[in-house]
N, C-alpha and C. Protein backbone atom coordinates (compact mmCIF):
# COMPACT_ATOMS: atom_id res chain seq x y z
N UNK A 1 179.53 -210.73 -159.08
CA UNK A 1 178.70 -209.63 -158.73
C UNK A 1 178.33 -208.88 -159.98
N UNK A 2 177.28 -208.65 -160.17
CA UNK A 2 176.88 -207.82 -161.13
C UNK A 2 176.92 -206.45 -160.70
N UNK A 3 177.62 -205.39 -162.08
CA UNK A 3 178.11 -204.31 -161.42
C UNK A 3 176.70 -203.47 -162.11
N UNK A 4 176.17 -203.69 -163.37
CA UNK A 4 174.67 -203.63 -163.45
C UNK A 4 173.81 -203.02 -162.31
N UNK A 5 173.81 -204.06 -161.60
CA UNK A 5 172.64 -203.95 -160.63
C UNK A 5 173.40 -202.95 -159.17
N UNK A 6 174.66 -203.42 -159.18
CA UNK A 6 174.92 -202.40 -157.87
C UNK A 6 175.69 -200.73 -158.59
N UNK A 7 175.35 -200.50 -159.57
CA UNK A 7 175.63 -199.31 -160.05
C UNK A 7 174.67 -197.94 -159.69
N UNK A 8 173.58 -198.67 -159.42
CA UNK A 8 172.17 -197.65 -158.90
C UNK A 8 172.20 -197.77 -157.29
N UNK A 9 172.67 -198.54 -156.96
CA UNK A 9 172.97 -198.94 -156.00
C UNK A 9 173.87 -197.66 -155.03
N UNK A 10 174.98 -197.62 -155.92
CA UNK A 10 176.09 -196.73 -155.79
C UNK A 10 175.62 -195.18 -155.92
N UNK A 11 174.59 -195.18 -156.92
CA UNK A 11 174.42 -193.97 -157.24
C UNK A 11 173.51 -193.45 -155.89
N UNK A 12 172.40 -194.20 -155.75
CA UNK A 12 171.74 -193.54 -154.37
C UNK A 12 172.39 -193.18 -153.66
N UNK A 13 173.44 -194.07 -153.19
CA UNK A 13 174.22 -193.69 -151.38
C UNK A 13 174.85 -192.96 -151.95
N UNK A 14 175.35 -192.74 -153.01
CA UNK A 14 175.93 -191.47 -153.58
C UNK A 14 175.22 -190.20 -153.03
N UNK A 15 173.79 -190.17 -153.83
CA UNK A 15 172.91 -189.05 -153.46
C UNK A 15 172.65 -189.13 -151.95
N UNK A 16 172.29 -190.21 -151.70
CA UNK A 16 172.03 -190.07 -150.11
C UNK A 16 172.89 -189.22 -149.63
N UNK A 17 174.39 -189.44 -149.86
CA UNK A 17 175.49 -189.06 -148.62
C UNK A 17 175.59 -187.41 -149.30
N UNK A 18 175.45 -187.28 -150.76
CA UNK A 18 175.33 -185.77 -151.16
C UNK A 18 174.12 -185.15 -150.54
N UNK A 19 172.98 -185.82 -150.56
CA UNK A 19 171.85 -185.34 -150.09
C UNK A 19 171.79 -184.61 -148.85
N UNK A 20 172.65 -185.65 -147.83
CA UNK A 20 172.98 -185.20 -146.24
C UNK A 20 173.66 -184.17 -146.36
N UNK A 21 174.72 -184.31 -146.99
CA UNK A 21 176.06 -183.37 -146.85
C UNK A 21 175.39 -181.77 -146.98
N UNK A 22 174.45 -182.06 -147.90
CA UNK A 22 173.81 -180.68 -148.33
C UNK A 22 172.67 -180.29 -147.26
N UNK A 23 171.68 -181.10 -147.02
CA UNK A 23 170.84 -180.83 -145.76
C UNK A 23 171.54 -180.42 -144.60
N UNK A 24 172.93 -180.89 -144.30
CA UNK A 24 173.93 -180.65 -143.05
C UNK A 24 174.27 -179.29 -143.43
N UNK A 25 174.78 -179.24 -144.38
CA UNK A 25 175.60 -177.51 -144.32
C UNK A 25 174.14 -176.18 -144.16
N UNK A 26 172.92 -177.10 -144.89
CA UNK A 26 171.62 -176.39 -144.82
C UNK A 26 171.54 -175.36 -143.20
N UNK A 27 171.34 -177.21 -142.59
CA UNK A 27 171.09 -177.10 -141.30
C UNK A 27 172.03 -175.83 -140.22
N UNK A 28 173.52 -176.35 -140.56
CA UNK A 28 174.35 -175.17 -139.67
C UNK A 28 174.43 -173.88 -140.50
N UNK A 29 174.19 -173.71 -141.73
CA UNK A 29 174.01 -172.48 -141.84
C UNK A 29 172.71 -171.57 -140.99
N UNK A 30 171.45 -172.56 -141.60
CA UNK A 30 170.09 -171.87 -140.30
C UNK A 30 170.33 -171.55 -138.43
N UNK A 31 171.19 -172.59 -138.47
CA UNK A 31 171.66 -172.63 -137.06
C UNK A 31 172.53 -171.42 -136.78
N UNK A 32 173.56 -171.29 -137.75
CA UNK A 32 174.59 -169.90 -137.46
C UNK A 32 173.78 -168.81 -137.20
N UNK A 33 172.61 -168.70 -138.62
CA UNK A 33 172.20 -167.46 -138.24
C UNK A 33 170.92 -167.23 -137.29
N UNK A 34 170.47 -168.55 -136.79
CA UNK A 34 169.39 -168.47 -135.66
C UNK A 34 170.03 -167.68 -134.43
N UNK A 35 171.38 -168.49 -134.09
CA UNK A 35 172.35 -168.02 -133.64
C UNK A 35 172.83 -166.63 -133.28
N UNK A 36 172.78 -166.07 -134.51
CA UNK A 36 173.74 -164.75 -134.45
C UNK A 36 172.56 -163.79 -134.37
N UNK A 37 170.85 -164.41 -135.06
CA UNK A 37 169.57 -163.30 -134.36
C UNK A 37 169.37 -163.74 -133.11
N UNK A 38 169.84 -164.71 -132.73
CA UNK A 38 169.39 -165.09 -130.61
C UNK A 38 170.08 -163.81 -130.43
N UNK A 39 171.85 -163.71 -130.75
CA UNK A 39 172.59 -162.83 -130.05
C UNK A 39 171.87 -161.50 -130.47
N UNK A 40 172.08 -161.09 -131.35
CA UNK A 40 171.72 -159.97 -131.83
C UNK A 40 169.94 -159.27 -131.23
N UNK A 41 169.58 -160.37 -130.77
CA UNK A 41 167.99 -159.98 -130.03
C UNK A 41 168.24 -159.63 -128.28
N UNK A 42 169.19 -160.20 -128.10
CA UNK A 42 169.72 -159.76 -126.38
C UNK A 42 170.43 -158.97 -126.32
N UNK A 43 171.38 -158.43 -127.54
CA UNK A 43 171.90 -157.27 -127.66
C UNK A 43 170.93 -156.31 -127.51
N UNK A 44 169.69 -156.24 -128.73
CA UNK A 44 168.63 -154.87 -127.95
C UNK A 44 168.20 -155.12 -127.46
N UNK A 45 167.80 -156.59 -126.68
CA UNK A 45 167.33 -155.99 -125.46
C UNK A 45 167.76 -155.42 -124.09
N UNK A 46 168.98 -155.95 -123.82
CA UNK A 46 169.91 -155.10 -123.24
C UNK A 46 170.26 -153.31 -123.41
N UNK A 47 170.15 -153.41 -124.72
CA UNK A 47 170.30 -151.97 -125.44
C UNK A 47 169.01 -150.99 -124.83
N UNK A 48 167.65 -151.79 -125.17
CA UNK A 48 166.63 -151.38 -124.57
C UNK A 48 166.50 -151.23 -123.10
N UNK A 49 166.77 -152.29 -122.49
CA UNK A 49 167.01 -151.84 -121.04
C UNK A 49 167.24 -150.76 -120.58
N UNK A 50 168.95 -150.08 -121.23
CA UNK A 50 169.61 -149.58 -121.25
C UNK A 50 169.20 -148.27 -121.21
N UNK A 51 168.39 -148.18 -122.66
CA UNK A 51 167.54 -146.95 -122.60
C UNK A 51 166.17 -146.78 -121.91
N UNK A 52 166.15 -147.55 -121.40
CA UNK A 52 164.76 -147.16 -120.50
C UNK A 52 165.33 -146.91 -119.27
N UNK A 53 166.43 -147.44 -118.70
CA UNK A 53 166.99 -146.63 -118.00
C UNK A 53 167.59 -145.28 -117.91
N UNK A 54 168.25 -144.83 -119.17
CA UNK A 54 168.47 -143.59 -119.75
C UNK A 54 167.36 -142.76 -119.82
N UNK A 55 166.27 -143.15 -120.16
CA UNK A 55 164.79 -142.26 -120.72
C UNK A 55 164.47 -142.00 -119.05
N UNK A 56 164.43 -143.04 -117.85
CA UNK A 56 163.88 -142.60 -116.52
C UNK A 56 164.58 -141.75 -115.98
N UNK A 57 166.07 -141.74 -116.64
CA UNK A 57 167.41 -140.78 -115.65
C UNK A 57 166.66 -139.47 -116.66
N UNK A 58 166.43 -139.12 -117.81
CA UNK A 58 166.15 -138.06 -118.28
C UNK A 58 164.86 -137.31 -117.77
N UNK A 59 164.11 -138.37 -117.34
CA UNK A 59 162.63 -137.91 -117.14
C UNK A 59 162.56 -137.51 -115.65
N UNK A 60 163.47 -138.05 -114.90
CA UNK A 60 164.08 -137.56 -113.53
C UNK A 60 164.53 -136.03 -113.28
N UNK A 61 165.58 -136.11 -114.63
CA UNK A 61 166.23 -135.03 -114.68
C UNK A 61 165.29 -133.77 -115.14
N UNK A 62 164.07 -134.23 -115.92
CA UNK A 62 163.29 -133.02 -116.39
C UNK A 62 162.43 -132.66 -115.16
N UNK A 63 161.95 -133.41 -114.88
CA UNK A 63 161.25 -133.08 -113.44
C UNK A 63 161.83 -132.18 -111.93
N UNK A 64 163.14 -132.83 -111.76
CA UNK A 64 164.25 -131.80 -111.29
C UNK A 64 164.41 -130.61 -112.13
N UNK A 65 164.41 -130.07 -113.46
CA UNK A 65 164.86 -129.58 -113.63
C UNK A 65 163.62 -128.20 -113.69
N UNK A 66 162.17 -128.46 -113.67
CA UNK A 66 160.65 -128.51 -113.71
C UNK A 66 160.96 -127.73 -112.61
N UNK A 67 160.90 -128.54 -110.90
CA UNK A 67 161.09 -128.11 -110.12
C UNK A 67 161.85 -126.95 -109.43
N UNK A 68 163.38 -127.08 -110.16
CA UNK A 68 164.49 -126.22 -110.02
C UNK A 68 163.56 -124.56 -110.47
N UNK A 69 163.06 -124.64 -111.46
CA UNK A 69 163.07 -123.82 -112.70
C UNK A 69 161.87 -122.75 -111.78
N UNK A 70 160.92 -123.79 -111.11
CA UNK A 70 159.69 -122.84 -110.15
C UNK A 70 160.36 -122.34 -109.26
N UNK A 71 161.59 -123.03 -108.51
CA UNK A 71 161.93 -122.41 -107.34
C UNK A 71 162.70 -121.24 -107.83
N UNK A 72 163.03 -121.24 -108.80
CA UNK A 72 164.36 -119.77 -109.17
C UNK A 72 162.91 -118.60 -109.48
N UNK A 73 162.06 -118.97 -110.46
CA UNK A 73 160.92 -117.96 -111.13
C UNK A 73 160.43 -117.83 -109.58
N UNK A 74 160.23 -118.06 -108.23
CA UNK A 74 159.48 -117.55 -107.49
C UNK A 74 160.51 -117.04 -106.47
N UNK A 75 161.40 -117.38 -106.27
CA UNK A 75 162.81 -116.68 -105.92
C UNK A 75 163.45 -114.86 -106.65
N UNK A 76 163.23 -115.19 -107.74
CA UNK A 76 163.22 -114.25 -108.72
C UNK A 76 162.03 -113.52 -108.39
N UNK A 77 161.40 -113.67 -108.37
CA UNK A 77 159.50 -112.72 -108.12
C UNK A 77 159.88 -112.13 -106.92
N UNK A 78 160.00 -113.19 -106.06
CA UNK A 78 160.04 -112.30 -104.64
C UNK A 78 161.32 -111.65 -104.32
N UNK A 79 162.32 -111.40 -105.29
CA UNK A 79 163.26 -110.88 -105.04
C UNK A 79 162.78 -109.33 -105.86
N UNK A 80 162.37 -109.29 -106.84
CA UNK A 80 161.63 -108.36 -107.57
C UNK A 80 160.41 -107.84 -106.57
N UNK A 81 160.10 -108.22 -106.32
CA UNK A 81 158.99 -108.08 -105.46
C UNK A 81 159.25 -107.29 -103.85
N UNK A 82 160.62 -107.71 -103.34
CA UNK A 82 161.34 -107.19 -102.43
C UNK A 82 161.50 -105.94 -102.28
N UNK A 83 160.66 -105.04 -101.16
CA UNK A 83 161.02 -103.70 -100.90
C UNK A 83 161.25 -103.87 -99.52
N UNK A 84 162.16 -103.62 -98.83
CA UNK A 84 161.88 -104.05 -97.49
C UNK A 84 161.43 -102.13 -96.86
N UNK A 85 161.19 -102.49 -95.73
CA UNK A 85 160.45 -101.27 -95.01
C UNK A 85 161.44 -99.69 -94.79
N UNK A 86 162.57 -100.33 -94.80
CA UNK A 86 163.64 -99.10 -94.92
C UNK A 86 163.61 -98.23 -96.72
N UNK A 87 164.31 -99.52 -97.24
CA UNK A 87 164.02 -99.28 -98.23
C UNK A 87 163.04 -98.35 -99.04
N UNK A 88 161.71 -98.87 -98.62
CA UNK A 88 160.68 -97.91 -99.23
C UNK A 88 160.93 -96.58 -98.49
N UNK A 89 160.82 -96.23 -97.07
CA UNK A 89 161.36 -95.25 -96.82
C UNK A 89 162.26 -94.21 -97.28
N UNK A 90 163.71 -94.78 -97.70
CA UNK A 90 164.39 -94.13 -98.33
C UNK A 90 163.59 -93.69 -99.54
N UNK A 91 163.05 -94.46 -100.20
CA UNK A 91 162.48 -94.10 -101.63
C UNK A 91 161.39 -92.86 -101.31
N UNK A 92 160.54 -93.00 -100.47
CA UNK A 92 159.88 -92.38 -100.29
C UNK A 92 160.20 -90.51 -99.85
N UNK A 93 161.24 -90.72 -98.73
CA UNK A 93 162.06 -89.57 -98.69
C UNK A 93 162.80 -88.76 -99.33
N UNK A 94 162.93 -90.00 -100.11
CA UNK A 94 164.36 -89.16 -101.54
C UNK A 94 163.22 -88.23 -102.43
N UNK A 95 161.91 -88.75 -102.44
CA UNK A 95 161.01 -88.36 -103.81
C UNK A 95 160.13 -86.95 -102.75
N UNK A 96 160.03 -87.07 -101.41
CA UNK A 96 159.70 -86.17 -100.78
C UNK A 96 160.76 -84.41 -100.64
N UNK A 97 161.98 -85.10 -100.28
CA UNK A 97 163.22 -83.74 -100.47
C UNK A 97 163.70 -83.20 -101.60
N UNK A 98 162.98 -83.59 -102.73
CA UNK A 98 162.69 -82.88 -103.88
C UNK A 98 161.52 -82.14 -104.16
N UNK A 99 160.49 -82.02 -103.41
CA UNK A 99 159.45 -81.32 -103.32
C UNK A 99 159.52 -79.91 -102.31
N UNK A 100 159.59 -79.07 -102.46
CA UNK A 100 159.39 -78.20 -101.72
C UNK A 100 158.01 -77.74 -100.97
N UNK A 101 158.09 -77.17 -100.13
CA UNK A 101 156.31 -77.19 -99.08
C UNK A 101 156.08 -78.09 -99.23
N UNK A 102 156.10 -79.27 -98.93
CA UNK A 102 155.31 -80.68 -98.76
C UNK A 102 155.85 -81.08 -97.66
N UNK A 103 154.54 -82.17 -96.95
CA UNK A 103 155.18 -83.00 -96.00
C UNK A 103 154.13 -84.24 -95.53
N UNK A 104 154.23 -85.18 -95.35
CA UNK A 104 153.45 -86.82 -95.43
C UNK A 104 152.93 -86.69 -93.86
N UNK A 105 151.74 -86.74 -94.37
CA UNK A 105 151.23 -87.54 -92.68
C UNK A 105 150.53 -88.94 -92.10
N UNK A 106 150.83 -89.61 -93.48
CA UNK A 106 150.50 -90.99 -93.19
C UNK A 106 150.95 -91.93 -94.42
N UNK A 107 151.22 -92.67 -94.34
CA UNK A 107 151.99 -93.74 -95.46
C UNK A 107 151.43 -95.37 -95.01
N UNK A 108 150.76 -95.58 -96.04
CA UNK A 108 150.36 -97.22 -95.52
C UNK A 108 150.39 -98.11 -97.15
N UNK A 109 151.19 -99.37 -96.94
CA UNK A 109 151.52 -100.16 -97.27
C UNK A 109 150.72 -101.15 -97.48
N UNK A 110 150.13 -101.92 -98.59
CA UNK A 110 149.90 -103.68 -98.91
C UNK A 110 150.12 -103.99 -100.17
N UNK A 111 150.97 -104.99 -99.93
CA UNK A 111 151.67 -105.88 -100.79
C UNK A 111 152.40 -104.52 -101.53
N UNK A 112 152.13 -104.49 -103.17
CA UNK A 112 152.80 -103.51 -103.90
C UNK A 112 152.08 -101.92 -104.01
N UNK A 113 151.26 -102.03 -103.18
CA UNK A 113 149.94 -100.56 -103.76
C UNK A 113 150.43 -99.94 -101.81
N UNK A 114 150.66 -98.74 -102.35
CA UNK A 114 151.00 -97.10 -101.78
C UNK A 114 149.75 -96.30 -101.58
N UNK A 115 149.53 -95.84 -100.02
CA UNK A 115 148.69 -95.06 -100.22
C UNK A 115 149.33 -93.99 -99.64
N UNK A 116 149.51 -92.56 -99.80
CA UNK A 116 150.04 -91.73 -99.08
C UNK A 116 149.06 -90.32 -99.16
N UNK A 117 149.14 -90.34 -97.63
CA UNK A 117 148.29 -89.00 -97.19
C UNK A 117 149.15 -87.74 -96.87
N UNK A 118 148.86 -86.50 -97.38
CA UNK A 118 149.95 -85.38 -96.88
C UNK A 118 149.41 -84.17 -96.82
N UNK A 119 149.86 -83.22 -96.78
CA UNK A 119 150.12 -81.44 -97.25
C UNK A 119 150.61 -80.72 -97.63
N UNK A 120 150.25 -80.09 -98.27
CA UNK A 120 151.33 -78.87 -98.79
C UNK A 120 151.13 -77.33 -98.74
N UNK A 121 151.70 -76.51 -99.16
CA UNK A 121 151.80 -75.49 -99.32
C UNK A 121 150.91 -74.88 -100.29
N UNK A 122 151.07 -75.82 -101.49
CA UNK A 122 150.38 -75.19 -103.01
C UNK A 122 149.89 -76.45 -103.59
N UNK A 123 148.77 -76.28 -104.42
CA UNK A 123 148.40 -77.06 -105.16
C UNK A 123 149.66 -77.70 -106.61
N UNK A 124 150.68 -76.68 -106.57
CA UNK A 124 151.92 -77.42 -107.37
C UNK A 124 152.71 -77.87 -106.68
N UNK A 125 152.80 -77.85 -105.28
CA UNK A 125 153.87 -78.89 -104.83
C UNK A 125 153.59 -80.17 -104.62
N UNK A 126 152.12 -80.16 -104.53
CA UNK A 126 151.37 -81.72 -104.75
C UNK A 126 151.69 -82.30 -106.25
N UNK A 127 152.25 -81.64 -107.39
CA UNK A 127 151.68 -81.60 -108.79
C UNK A 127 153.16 -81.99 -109.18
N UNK A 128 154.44 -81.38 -108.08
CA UNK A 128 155.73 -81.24 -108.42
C UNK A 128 155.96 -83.08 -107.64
N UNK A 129 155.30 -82.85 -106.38
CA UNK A 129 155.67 -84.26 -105.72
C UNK A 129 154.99 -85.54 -106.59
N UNK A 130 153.91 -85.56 -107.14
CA UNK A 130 153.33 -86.83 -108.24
C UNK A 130 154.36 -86.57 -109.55
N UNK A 131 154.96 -85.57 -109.91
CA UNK A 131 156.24 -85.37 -111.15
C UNK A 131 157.62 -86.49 -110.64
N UNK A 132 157.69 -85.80 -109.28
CA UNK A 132 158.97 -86.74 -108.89
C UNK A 132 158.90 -88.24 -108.62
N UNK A 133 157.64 -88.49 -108.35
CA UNK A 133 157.58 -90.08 -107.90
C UNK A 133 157.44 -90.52 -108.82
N UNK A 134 156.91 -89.89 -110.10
CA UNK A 134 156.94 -90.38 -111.68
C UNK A 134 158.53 -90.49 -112.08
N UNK A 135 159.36 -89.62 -111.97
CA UNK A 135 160.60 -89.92 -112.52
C UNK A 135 161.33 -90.73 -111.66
N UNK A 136 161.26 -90.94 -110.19
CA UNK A 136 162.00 -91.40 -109.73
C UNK A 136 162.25 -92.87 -110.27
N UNK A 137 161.50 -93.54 -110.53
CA UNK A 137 161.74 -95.05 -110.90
C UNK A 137 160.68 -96.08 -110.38
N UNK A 138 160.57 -95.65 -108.71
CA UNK A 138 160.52 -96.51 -107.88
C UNK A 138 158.82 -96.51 -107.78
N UNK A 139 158.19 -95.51 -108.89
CA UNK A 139 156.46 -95.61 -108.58
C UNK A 139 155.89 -95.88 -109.66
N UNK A 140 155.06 -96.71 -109.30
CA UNK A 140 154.24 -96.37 -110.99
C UNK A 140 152.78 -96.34 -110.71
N UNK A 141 151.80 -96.00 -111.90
CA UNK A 141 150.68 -95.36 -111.95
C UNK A 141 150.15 -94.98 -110.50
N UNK A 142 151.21 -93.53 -110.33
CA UNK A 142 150.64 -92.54 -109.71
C UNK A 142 149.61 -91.65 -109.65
N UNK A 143 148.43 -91.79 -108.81
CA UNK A 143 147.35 -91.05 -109.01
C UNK A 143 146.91 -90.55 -107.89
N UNK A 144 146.18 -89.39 -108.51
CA UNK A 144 145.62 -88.83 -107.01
C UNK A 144 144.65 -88.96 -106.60
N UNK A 145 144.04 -89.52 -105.43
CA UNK A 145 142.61 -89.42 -105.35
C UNK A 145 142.00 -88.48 -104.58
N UNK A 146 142.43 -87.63 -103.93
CA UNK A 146 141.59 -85.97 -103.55
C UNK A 146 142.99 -85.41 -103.55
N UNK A 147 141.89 -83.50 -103.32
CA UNK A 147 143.69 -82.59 -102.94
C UNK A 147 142.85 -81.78 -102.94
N UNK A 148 142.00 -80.94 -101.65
CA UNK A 148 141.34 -80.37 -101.05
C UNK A 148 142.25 -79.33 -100.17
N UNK A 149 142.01 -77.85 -100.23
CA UNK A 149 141.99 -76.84 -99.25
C UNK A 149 141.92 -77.34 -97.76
N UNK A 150 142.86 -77.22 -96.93
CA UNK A 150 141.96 -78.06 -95.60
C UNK A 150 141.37 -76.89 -94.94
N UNK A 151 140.34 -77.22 -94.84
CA UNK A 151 139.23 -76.16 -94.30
C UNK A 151 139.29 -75.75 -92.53
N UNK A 152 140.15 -76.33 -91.93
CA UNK A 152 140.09 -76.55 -90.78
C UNK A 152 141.49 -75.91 -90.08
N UNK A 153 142.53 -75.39 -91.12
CA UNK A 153 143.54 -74.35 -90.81
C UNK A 153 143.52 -73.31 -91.43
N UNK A 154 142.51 -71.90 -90.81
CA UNK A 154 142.19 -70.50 -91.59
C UNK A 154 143.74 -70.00 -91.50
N UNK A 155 144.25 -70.15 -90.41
CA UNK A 155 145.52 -69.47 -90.12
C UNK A 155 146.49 -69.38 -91.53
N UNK A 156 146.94 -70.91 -92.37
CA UNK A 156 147.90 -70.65 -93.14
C UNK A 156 147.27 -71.51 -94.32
N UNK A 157 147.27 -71.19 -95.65
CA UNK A 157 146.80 -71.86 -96.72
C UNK A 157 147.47 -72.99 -96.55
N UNK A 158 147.05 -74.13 -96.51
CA UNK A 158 147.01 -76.01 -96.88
C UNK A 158 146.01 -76.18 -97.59
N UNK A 159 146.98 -77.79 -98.61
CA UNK A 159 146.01 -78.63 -99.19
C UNK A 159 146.42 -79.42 -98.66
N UNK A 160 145.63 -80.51 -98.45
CA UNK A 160 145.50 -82.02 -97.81
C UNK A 160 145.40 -82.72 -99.27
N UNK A 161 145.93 -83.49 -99.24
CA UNK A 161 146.08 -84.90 -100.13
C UNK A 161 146.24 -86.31 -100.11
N UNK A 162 145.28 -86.72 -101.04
CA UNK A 162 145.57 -88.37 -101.18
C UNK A 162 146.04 -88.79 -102.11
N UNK A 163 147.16 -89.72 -102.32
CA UNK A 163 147.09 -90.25 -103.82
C UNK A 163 147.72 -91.90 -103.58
N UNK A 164 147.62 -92.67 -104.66
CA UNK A 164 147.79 -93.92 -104.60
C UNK A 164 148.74 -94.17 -105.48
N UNK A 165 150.15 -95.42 -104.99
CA UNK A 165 150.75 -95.46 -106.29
C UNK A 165 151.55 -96.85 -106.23
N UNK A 166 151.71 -97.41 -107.36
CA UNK A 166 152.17 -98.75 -107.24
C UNK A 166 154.07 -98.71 -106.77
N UNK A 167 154.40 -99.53 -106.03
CA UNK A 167 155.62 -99.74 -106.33
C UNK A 167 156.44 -100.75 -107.41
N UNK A 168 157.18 -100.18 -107.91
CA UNK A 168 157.74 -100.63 -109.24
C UNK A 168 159.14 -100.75 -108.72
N UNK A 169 160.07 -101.12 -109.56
CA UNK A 169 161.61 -101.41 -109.70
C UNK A 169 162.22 -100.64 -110.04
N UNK A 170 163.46 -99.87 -109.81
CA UNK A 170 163.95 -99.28 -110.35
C UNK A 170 164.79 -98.96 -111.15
N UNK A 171 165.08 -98.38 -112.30
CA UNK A 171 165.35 -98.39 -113.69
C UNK A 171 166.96 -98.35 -113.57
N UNK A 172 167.69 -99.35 -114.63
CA UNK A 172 169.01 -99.68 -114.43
C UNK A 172 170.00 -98.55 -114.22
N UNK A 173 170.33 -98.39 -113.22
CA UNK A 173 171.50 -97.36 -113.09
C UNK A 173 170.92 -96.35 -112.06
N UNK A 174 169.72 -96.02 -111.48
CA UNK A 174 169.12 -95.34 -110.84
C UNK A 174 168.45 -96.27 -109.84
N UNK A 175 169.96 -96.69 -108.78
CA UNK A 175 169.58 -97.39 -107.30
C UNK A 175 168.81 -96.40 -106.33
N UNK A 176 168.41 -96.91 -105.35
CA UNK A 176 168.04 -96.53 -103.70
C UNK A 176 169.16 -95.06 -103.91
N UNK A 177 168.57 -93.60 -103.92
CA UNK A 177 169.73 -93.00 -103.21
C UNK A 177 170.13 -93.23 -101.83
N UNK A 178 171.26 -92.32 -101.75
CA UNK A 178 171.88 -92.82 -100.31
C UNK A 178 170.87 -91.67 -99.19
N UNK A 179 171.07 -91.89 -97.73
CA UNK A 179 170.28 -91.20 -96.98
C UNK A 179 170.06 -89.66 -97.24
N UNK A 180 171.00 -89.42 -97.27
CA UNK A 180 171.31 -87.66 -97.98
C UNK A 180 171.44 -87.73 -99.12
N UNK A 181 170.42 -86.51 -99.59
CA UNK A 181 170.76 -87.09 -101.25
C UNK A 181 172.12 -85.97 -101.40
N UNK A 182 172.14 -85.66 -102.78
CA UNK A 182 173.10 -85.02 -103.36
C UNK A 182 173.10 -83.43 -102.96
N UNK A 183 171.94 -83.18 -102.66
CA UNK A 183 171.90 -81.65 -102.16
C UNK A 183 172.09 -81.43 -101.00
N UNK A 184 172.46 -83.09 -100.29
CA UNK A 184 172.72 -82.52 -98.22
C UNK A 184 171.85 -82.32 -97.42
N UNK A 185 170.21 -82.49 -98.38
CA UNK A 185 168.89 -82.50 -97.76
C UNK A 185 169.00 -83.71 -96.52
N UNK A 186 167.99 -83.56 -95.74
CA UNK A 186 167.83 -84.91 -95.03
C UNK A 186 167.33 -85.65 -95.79
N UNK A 187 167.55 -87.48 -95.04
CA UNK A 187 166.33 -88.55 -95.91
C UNK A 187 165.33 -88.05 -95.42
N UNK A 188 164.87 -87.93 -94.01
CA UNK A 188 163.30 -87.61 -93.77
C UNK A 188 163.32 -86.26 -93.79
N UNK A 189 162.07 -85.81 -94.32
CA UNK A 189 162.25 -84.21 -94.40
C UNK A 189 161.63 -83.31 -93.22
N UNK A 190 162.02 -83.06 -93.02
CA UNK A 190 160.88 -82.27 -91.92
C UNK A 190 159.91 -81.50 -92.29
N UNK A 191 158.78 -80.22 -91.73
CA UNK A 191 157.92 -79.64 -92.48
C UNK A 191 158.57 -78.88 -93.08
N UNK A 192 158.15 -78.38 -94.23
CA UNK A 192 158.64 -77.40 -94.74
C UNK A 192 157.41 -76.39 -95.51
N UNK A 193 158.05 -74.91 -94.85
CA UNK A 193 156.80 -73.89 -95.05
C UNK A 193 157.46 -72.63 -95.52
């Protein structure tokens, strides 16, 4: 045998089998890491799932929370908004038994606007009663719209009056007095002359 001729011989399958050996480790290395981006790509998408489920529970939750948020602000309004019919009464009486010579002969109500019709004695007990409904809390932009002599009782000086006034809230610490106020007056007053 000539070792000549099978020396190149040797050397190819040499390279051949190095050649493979090296294309093989090529191969499972590409493979490991095809591998480990397959995994790593079902990881986010799972991950993603995940959060799109998270993002709908949040977007749920904002919408509940959207909802919640109108029902308290209109809960809140109409609790602010709340005078019930006694109530104003009392208010109305408490701000009347601080007036002296005065007395109401009609009171009408919508929504927050006051109209009250009355008489008095003097043109300052009309002047003393728009003072008190100013401090009391419970009125705001009090105004008058007439306050006329009533021409139609010569017997005893009267003014007749109108005035208009918003109802407002009352200022922290200065509730509804109680039926009697502090002076033992009545809540409703009777005439007084």
């Amino acid at each position: 045998m000539d070792t000549g001729a099978a020396l190149p011989v040797v050397f190819v399958g040499a390279g051949l089998v190095l050649g493979g050996l090296v294309l093989g480790y090529i191969y499972l290395s590409y493979q490991k890491q095809l591998n480990d981006e397959n995994n790593r790509i079902k990881q986010l998408r799972a991950q993603k799932t995940e959060l799109q489920q998270i993002k709908q529970q949040v977007e749920a939750f904002e919408n509940q929370k959207k909802i919640l948020q109108t029902r308290v602000a209109t809960i809140e309004k109409l609790q602010r908004d709340r005078t019930g019919g006694q109530e104003l009464l009392d208010m109305v009486a408490n701000t009347v038994s601080r007036t002296e010579n005065l007395w109401l002969t009609d009171l009408e109500r919508k929504g927050n606007s006051l109209t009250i019709q009355g008489e008095a004695a003097s043109i300052t007990s009309v002047a003393n009663f728009i003072t008190a409904m100013k401090r009391s809390g419970y009125f705001q932009k009090v105004e008058i719209k007439e306050s006329k002599q009533d021409s139609k009782n010569t017997a005893v000086q009267t003014f007749i009056f109108e005035l208009d006034a918003e109802i407002g809230q009352p200022a922290e610490g200065s509730g509804p007095a109680t039926p009697a106020s502090a002076t033992g007056r009545p809540a409703v007053p009777a005439r007084k002359g």
